[in-house]
C-alpha atoms as a PDB file:
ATOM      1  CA  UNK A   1     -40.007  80.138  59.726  1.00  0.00           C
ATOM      2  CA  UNK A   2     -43.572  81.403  59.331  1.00  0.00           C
ATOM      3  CA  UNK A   3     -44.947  82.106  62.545  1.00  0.00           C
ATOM      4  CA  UNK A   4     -49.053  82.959  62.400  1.00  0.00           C
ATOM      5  CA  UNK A   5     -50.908  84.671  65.365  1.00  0.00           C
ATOM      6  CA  UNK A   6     -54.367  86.783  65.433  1.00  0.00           C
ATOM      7  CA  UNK A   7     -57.072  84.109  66.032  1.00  0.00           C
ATOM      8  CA  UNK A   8     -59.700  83.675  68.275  1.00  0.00           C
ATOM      9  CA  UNK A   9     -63.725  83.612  69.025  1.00  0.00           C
ATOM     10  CA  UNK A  10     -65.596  86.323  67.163  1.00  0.00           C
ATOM     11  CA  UNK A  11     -69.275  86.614  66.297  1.00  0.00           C
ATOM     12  CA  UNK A  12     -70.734  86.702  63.140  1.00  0.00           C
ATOM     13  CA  UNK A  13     -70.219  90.152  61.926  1.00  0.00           C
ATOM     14  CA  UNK A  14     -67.063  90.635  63.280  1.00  0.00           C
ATOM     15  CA  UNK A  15     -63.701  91.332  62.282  1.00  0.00           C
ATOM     16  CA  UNK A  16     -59.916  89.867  63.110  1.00  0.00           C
ATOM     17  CA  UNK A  17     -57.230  90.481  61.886  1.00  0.00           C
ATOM     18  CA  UNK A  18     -54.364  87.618  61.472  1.00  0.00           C
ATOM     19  CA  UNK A  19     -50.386  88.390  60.893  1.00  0.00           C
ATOM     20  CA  UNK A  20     -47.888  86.234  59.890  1.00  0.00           C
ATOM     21  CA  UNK A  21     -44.164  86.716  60.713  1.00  0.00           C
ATOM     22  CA  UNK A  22     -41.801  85.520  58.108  1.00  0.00           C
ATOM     23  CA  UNK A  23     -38.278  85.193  58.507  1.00  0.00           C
ATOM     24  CA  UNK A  24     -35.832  87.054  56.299  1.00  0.00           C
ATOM     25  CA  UNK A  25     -35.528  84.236  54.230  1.00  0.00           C
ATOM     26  CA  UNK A  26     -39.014  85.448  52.950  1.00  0.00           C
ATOM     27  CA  UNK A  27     -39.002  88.897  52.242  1.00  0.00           C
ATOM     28  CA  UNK A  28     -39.221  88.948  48.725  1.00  0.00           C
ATOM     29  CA  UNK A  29     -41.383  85.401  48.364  1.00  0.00           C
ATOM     30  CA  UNK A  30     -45.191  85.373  47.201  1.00  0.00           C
ATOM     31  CA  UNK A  31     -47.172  84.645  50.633  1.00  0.00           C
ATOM     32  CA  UNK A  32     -50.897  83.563  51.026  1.00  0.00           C
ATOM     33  CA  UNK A  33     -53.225  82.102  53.510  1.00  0.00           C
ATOM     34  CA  UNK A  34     -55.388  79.051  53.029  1.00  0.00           C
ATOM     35  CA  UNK A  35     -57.582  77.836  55.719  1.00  0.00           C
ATOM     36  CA  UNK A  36     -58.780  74.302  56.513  1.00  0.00           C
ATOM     37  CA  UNK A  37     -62.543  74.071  58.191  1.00  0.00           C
ATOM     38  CA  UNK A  38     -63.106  70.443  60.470  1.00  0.00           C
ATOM     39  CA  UNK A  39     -63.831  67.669  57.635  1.00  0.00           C
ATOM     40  CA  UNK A  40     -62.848  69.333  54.585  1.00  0.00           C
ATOM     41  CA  UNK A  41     -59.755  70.042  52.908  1.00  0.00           C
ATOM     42  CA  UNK A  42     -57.532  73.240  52.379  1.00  0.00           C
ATOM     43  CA  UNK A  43     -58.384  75.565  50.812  1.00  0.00           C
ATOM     44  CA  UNK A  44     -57.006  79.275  49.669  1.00  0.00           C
ATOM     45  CA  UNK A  45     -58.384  82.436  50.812  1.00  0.00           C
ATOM     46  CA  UNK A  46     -55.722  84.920  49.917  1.00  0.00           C
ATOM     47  CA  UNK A  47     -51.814  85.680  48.014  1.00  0.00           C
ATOM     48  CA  UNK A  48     -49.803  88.504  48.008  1.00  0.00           C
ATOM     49  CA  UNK A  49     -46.921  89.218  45.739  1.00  0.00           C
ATOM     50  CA  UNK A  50     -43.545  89.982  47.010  1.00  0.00           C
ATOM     51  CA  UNK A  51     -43.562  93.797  46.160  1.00  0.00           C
ATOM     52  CA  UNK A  52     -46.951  93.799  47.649  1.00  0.00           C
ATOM     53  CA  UNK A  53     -48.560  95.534  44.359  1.00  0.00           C
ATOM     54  CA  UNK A  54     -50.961  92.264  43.748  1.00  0.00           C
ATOM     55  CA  UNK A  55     -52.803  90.033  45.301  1.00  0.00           C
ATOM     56  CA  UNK A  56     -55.488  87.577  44.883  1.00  0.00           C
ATOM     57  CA  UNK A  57     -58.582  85.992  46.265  1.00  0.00           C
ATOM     58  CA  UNK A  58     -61.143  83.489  46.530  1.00  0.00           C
ATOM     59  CA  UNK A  59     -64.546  84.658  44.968  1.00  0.00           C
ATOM     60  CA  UNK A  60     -65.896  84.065  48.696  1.00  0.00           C
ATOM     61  CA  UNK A  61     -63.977  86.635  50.526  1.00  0.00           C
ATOM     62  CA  UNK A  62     -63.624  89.259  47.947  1.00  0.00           C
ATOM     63  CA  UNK A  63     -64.553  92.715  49.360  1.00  0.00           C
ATOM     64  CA  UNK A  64     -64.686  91.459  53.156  1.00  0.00           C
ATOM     65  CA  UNK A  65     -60.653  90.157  53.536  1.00  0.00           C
ATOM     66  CA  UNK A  66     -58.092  92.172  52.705  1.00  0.00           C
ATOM     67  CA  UNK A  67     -54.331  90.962  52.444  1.00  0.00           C
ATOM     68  CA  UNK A  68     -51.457  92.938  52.869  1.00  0.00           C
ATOM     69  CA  UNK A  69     -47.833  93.059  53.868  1.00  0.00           C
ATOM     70  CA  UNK A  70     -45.406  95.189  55.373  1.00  0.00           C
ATOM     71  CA  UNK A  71     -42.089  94.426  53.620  1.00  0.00           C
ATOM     72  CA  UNK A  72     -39.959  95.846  57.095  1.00  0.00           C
ATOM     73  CA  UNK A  73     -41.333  93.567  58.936  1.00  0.00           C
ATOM     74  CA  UNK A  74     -41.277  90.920  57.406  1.00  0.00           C
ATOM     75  CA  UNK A  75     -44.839  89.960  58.382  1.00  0.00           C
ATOM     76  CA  UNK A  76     -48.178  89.691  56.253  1.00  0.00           C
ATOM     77  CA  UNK A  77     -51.892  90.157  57.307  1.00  0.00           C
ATOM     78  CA  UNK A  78     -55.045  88.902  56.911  1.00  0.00           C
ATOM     79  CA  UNK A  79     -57.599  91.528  57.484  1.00  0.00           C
ATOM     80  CA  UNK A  80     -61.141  89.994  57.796  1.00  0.00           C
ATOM     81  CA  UNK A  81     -64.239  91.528  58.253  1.00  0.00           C
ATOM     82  CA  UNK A  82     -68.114  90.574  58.216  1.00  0.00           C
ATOM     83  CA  UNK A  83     -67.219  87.302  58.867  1.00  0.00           C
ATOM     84  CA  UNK A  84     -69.280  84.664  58.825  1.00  0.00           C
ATOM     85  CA  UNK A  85     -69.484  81.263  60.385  1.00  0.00           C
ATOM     86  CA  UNK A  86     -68.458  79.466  57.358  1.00  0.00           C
ATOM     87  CA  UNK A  87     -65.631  81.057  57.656  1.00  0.00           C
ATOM     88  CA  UNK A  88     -64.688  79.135  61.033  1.00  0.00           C
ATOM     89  CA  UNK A  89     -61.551  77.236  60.401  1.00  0.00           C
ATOM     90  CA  UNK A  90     -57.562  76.964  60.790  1.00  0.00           C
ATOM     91  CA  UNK A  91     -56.145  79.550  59.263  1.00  0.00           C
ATOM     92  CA  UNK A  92     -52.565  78.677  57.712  1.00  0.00           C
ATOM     93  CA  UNK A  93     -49.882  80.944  55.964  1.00  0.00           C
ATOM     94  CA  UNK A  94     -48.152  79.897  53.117  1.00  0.00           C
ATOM     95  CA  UNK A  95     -44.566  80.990  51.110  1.00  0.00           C
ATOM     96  CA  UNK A  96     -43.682  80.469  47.644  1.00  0.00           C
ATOM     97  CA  UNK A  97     -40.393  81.340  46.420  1.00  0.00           C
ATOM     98  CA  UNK A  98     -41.273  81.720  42.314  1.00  0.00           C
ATOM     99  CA  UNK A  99     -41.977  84.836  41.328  1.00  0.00           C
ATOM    100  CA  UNK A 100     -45.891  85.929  41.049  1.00  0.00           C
ATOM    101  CA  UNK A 101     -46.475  84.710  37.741  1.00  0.00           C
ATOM    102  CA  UNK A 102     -45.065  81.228  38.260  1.00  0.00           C
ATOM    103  CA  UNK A 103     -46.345  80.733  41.521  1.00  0.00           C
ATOM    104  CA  UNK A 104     -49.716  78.118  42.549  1.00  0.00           C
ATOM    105  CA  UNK A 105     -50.510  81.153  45.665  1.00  0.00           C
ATOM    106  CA  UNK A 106     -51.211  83.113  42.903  1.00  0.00           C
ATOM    107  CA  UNK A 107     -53.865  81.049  41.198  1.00  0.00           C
ATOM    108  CA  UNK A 108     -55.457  79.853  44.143  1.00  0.00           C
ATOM    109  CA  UNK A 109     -53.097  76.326  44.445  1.00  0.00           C
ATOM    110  CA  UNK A 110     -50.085  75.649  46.582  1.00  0.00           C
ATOM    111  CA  UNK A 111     -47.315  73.207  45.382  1.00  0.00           C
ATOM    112  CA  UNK A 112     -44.685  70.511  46.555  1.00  0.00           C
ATOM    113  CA  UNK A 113     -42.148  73.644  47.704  1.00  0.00           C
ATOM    114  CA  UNK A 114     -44.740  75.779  49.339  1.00  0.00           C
ATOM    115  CA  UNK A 115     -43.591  76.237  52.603  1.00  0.00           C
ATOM    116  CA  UNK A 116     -46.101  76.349  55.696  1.00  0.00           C
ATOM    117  CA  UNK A 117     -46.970  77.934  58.696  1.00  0.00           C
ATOM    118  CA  UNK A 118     -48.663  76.356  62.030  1.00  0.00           C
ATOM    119  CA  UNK A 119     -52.205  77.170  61.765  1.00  0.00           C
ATOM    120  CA  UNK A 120     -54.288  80.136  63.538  1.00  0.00           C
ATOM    121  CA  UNK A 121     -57.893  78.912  64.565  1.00  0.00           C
ATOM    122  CA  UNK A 122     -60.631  81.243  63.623  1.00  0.00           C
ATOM    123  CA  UNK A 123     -63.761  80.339  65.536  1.00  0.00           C
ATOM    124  CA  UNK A 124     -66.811  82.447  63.852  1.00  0.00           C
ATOM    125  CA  UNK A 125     -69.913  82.106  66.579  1.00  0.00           C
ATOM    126  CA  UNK A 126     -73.264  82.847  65.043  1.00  0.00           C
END
């Protein structure tokens, strides 16, 4: 089960931070977030490897979001900062059991056994 909390209203500027709690089952998986804005499609925004040593991101959030995970809790994060309106959207985590190299979260993609969270709405007001 991936269970994601942390949204809410925010003006532009602002910062949020989202977690996601994973069950057990994914302690050792690559996780990421993708986010979904009203009328377009999904898209990713962050991965994180299992041992927490790499991660990746879209060109759009590089140097504002940070990802991270703490492995004893079983729960990653989505730090965001300076965010922007464009960055209003649902805000989903995602689990991948292959290991970093093999797995779509860690090219930007998500595949037919990526497993999903419900989605966190991120509302940026400008």
């Amino acid at each position: 089960q991936l269970q994601a909390s942390g949204g809410g209203l925010v003006q532009a500027g602002g910062s949020l931070r989202l977690a996601c709690a994973a069950s057990k089952r994914y302690s050792s998986y690559v996780m990421g977030w993708f986010r979904q804005a009203p009328g377009k499609e999904r898209e990713f925004v962050a991965a994180i490897s299992g041992t927490a040593h790499i991660t990746h991101y879209t060109d759009s959030v590089e140097g504002r979001f940070t990802v991270s995970r703490d492995i004893t809790k079983n729960t990653v994060y989505l730090r965001m900062t300076s965010l922007k309106s464009e960055n209003t959207a649902l805000y989903y985590c995602a689990a991948d059991s292959s290991s970093w190299v093999r797995s779509p979260l860690s090219s930007g993609n998500y595949g037919p056994r990526t497993a999903w969270g419900q989605g966190t709405l991120v509302t940026v007001s400008s």
